[in-house]
Structures are given as structure tokens and as C-alpha cells.
PDB file of N, CA and C in Angstrom:
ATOM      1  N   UNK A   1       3.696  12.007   5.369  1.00  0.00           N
ATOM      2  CA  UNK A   1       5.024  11.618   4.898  1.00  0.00           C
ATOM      3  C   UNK A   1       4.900  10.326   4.091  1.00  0.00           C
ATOM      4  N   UNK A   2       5.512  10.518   3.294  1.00  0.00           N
ATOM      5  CA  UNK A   2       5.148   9.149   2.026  1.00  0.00           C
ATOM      6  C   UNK A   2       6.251   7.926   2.701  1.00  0.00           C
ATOM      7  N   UNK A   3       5.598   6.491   2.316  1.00  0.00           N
ATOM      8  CA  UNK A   3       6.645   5.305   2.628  1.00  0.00           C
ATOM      9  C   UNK A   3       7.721   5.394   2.303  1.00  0.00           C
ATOM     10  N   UNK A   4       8.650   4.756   2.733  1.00  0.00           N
ATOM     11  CA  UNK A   4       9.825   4.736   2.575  1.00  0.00           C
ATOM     12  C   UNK A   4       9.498   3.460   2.150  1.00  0.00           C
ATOM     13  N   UNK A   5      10.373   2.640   0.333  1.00  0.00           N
ATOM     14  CA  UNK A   5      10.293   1.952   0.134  1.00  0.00           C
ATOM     15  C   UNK A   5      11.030   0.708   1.002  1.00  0.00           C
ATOM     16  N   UNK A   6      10.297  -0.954   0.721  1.00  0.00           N
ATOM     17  CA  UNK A   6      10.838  -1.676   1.960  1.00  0.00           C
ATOM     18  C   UNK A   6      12.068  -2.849   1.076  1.00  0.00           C
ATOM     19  N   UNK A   7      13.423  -2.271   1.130  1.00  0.00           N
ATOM     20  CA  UNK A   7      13.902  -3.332   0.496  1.00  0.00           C
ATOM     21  C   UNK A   7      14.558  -4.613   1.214  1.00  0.00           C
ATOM     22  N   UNK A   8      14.039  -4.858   2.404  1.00  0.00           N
ATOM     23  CA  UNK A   8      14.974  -6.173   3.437  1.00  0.00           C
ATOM     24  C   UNK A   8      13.917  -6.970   2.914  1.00  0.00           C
ATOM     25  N   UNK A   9      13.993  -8.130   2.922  1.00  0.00           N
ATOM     26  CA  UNK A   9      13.004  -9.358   2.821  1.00  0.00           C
ATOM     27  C   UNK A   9      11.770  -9.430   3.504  1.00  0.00           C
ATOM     28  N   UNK A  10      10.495  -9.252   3.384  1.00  0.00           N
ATOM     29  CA  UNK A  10       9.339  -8.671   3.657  1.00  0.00           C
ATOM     30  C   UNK A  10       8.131  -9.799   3.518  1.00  0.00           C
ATOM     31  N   UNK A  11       8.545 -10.655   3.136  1.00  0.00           N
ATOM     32  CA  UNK A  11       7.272 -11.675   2.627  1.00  0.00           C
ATOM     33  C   UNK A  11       7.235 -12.349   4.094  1.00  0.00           C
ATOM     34  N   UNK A  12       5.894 -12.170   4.355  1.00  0.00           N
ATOM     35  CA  UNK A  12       5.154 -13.180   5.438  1.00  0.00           C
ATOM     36  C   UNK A  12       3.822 -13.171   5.280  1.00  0.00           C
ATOM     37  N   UNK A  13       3.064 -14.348   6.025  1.00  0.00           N
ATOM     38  CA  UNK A  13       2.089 -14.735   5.899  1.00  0.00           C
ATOM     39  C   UNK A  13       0.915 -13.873   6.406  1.00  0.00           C
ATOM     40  N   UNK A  14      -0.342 -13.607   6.316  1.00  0.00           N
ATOM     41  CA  UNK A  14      -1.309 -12.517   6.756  1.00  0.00           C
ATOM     42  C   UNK A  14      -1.040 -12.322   8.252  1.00  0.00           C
ATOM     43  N   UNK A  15      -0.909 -11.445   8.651  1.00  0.00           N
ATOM     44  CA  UNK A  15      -1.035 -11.623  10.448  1.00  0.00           C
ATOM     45  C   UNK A  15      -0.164 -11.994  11.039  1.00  0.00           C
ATOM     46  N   UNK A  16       1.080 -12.315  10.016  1.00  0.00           N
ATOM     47  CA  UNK A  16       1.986 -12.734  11.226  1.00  0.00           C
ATOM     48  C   UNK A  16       3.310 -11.349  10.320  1.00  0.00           C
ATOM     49  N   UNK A  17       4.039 -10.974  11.667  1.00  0.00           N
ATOM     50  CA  UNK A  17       4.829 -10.197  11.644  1.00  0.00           C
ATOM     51  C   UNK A  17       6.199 -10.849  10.143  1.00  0.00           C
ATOM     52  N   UNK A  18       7.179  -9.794   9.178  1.00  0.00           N
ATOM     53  CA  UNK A  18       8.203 -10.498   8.670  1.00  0.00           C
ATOM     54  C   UNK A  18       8.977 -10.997  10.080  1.00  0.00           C
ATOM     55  N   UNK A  19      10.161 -12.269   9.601  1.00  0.00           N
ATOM     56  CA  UNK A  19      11.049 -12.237  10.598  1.00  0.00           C
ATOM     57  C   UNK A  19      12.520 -12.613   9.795  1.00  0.00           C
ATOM     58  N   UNK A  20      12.390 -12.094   8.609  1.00  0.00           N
ATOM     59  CA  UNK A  20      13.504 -12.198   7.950  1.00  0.00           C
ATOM     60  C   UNK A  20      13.902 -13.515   7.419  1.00  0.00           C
ATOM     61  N   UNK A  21      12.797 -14.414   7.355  1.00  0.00           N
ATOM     62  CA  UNK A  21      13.217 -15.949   6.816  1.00  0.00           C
ATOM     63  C   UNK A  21      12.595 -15.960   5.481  1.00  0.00           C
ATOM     64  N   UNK A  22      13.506 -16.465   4.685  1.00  0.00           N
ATOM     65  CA  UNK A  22      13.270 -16.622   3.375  1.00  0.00           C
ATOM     66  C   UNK A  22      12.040 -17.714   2.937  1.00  0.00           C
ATOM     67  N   UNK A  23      11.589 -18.530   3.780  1.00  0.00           N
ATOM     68  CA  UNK A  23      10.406 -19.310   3.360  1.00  0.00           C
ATOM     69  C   UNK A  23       9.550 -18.716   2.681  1.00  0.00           C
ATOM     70  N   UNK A  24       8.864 -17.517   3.215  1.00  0.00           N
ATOM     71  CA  UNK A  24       7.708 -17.316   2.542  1.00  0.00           C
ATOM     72  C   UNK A  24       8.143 -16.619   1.076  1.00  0.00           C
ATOM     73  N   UNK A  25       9.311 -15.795   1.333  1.00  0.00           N
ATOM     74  CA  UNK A  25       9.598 -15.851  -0.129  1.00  0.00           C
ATOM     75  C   UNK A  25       9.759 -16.876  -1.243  1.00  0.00           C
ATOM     76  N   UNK A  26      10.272 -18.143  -0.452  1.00  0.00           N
ATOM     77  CA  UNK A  26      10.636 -18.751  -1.646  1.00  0.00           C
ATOM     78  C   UNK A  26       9.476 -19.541  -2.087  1.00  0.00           C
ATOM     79  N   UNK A  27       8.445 -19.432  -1.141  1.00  0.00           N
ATOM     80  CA  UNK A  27       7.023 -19.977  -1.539  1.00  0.00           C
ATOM     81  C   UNK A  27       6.530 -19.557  -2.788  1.00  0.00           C
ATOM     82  N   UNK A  28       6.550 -18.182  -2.674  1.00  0.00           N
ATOM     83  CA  UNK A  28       5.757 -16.830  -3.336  1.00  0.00           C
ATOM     84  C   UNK A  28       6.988 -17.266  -4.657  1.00  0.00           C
ATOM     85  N   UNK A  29       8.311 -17.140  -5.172  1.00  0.00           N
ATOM     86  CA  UNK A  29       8.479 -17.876  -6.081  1.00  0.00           C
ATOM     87  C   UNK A  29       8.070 -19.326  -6.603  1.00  0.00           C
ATOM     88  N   UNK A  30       8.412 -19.656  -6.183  1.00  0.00           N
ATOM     89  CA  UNK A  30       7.416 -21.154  -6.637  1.00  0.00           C
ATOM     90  C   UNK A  30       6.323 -21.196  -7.113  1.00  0.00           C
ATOM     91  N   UNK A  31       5.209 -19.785  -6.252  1.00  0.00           N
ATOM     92  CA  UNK A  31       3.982 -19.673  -6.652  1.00  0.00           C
ATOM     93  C   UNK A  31       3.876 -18.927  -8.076  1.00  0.00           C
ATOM     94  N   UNK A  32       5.274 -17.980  -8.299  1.00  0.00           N
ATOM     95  CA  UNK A  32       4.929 -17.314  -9.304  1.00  0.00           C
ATOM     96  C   UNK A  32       5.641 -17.899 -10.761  1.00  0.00           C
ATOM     97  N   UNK A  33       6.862 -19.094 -10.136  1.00  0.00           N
ATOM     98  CA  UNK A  33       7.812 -20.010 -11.361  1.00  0.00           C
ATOM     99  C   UNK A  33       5.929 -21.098 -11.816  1.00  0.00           C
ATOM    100  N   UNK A  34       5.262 -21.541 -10.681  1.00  0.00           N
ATOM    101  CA  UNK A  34       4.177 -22.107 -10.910  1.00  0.00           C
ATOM    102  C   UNK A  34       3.043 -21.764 -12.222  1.00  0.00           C
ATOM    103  N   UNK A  35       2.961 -20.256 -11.952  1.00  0.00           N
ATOM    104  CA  UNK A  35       1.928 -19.789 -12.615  1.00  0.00           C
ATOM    105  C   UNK A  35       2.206 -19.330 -14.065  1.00  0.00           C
ATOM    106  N   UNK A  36       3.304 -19.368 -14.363  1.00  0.00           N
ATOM    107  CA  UNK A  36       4.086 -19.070 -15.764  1.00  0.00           C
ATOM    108  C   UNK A  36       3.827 -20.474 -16.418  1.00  0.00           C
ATOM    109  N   UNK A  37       3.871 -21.785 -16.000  1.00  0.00           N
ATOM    110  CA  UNK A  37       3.890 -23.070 -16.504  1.00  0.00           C
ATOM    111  C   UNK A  37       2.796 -22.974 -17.748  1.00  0.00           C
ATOM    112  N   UNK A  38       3.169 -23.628 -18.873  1.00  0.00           N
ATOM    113  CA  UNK A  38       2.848 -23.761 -20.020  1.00  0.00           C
ATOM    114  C   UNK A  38       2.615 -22.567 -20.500  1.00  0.00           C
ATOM    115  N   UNK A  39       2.862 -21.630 -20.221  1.00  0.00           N
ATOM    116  CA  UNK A  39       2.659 -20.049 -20.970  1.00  0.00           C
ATOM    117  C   UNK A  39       3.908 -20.113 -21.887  1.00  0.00           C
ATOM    118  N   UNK A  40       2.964 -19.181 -22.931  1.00  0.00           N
ATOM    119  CA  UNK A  40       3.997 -18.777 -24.238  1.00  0.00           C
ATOM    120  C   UNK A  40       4.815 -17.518 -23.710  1.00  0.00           C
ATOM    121  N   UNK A  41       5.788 -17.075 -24.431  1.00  0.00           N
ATOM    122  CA  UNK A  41       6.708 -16.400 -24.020  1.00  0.00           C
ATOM    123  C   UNK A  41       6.079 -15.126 -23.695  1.00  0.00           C
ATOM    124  N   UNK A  42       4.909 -14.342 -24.910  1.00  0.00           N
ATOM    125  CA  UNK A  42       3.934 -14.172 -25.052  1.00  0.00           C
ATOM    126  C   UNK A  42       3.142 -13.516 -23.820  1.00  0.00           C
ATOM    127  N   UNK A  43       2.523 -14.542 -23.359  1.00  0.00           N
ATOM    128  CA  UNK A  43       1.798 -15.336 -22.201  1.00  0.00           C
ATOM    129  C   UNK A  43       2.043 -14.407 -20.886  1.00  0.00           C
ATOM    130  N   UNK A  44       3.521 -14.643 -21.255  1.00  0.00           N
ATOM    131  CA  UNK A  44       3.952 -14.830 -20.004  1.00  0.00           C
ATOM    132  C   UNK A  44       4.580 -13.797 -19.475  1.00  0.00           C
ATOM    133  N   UNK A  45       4.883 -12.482 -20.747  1.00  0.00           N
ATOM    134  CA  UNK A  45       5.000 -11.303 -20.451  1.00  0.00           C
ATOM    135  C   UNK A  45       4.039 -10.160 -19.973  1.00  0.00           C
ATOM    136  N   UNK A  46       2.771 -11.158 -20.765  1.00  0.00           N
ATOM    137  CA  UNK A  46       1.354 -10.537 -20.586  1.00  0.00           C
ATOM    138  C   UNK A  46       0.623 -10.634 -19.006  1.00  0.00           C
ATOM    139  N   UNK A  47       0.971 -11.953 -18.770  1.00  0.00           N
ATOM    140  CA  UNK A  47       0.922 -12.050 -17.115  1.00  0.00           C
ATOM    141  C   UNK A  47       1.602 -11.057 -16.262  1.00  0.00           C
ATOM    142  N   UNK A  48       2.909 -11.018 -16.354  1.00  0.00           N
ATOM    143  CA  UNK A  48       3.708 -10.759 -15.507  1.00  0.00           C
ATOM    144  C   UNK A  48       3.620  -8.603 -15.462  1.00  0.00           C
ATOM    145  N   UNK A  49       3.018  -8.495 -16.852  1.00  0.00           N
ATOM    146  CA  UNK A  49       2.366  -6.666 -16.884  1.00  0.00           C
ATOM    147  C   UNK A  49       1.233  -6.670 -15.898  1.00  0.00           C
ATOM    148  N   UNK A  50      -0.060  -7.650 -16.023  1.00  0.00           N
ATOM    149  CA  UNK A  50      -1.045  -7.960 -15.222  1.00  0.00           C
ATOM    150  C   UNK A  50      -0.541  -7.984 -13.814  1.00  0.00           C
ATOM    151  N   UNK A  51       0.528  -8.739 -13.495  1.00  0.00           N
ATOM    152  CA  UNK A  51       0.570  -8.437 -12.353  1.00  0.00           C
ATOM    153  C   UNK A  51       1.212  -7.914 -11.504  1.00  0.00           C
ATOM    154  N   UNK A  52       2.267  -7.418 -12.397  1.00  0.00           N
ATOM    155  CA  UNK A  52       2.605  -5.872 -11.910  1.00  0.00           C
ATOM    156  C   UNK A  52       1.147  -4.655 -11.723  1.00  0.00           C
ATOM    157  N   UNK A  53       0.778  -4.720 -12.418  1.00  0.00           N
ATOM    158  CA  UNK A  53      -0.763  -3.564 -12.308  1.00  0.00           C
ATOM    159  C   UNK A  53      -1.493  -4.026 -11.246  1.00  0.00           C
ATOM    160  N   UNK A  54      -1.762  -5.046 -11.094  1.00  0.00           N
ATOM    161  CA  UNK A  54      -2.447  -5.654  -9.745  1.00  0.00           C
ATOM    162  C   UNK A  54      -1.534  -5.541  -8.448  1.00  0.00           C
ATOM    163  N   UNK A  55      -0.807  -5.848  -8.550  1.00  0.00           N
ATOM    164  CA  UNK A  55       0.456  -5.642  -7.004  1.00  0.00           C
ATOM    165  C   UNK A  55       0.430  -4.114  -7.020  1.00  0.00           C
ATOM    166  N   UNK A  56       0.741  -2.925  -7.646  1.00  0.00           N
ATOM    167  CA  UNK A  56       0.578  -1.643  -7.847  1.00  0.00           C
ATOM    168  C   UNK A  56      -0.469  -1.308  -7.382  1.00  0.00           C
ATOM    169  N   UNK A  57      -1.501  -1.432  -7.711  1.00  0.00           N
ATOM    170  CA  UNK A  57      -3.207  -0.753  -7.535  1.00  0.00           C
ATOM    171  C   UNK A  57      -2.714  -1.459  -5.884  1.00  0.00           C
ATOM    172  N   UNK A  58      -2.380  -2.597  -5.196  1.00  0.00           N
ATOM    173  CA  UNK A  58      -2.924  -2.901  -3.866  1.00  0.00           C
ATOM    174  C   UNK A  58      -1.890  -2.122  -2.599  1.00  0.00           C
ATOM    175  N   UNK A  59      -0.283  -1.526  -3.698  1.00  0.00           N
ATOM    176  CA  UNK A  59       0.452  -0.761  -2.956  1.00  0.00           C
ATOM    177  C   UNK A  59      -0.117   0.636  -2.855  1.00  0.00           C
ATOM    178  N   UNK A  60      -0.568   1.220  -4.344  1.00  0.00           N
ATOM    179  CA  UNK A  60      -1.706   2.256  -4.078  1.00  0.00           C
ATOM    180  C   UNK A  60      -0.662   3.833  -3.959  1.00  0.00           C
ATOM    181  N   UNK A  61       0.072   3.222  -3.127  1.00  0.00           N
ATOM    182  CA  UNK A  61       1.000   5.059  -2.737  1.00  0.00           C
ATOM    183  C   UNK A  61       2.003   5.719  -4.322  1.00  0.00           C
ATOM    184  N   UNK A  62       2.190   6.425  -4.828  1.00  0.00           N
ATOM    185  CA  UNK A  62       2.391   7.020  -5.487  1.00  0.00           C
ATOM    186  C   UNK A  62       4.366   6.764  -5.587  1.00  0.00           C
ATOM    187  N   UNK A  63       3.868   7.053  -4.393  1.00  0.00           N
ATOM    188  CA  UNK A  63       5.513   7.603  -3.965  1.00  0.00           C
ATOM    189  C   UNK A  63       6.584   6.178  -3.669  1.00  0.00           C
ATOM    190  N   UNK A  64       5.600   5.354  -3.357  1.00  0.00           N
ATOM    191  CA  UNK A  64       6.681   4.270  -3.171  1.00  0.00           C
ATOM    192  C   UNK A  64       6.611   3.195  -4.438  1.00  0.00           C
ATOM    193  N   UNK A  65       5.674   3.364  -5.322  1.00  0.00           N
ATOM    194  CA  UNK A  65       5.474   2.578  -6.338  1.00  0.00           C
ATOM    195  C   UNK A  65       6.847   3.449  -7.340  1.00  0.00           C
ATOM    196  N   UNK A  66       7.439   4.656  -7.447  1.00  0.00           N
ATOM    197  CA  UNK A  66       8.085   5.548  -8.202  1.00  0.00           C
ATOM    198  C   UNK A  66       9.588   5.032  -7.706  1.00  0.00           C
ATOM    199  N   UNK A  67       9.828   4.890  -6.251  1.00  0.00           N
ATOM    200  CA  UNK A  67      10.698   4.489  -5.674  1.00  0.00           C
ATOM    201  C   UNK A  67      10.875   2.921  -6.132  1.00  0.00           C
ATOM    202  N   UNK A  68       9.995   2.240  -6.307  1.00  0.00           N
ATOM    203  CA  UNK A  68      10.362   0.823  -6.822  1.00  0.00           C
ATOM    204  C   UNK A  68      10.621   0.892  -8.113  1.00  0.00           C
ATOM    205  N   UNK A  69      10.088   1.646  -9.094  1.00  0.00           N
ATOM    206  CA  UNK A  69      10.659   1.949 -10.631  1.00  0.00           C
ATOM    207  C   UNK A  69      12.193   1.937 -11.064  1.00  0.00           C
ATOM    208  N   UNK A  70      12.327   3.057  -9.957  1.00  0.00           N
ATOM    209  CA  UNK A  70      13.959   3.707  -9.537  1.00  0.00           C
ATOM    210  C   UNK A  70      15.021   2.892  -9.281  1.00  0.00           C
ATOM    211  N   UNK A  71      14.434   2.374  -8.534  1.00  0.00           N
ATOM    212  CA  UNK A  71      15.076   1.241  -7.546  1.00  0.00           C
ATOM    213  C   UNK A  71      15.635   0.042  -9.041  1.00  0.00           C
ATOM    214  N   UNK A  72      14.461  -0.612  -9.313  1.00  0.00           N
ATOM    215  CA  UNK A  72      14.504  -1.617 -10.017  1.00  0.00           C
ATOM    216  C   UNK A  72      15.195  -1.327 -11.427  1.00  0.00           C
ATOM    217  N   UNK A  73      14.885   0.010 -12.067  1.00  0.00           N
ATOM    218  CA  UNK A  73      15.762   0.059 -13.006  1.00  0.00           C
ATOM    219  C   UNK A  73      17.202   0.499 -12.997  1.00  0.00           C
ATOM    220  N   UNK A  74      17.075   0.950 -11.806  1.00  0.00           N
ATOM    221  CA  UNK A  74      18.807   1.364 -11.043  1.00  0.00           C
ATOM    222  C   UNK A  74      19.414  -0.384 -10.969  1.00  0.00           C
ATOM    223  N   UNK A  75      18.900  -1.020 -10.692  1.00  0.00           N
ATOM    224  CA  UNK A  75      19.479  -2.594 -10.576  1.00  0.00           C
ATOM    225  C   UNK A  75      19.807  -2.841 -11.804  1.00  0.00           C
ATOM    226  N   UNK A  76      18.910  -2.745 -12.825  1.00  0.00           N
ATOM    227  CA  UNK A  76      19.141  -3.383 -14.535  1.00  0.00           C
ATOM    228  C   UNK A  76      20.650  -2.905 -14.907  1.00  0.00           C
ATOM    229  N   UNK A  77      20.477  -1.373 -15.120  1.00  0.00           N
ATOM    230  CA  UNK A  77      21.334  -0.547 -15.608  1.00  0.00           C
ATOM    231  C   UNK A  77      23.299  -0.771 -14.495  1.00  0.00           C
ATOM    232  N   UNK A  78      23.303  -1.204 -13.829  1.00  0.00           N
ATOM    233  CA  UNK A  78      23.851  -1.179 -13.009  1.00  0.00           C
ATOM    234  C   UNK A  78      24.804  -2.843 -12.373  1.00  0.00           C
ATOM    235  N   UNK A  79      23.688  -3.876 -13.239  1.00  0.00           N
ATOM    236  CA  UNK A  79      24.084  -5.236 -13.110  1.00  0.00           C
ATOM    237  C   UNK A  79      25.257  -5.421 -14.058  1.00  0.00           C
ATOM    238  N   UNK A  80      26.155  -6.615 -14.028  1.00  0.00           N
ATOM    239  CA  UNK A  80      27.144  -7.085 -14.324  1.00  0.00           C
ATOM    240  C   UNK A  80      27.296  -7.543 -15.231  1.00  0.00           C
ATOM    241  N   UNK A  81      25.672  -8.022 -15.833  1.00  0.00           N
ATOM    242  CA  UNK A  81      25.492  -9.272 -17.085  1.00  0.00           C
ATOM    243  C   UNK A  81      25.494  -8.586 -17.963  1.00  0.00           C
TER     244      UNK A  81
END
């Protein structure tokens, strides 16, 4: 049976269980507002394909990487702005 994609807040540290606190997320931004610094616009689109392909290859399942497509462009199409 394929994953069911995980959309509640999920970021925690190796080994330790989520517990629904936004810290480690807002780490993992910081880490990723961090890694954009001095990139060209460029840059920084080119990164952010890279690491989409890298986060992908380590989710690996088919089925839940299709479900995050879905998901995420169901948000675009669907936002207010």
C-alpha cells in the first residue's frame, strides 16, 4: 500500500519522534532563507530545482512524491493572491 502523503508538521530532528512544534521547522527555514543568501535570482531557482531532485530521490516512493505535485499545485491554483 503506497504512503499516504504527510501534511501535519513533520520536521524533527534524527531519532527523535515529530511532536508538532514548529522549531525544527522554523530551523529548516532559516536553513533554507540561509542558503539562498547572495544567490542570483538565477541561482536561486537553480538551487531550489536541485533540491527539489535531491529531497525526491531520498522520498523515493512514486506515489507520494505525485501526491505532493497535486497537493502543491492544488495550493497555487487555489490561493487568494
Amino acid at each position: 500500500m503506497p504512503e499516504e502523503l504527510e501534511l501535519k508538521p513533520n520536521f524533527h530532528a534524527r531519532g527523535e519522534l515529530p511532536v508538532g512544534a514548529y522549531e525544527p521547522g522554523d530551523e529548516f527555514y532559516e536553513c533554507l532563507l540561509d542558503a539562498h543568501e547572495g544567490m542570483t535570482e538565477e541561482q536561486s531557482q537553480m538551487f531550489n530545482a536541485r533540491l527539489i531532485l535531491v529531497l525526491a530521490n531520498q522520498i523515493g516512493d512514486l506515489s507520494v512524491l505525485k501526491q505532493a505535485i497535486a497537493v502543491s499545485r492544488e495550493d497555487i491554483f487555489n490561493s487568494k493572491t
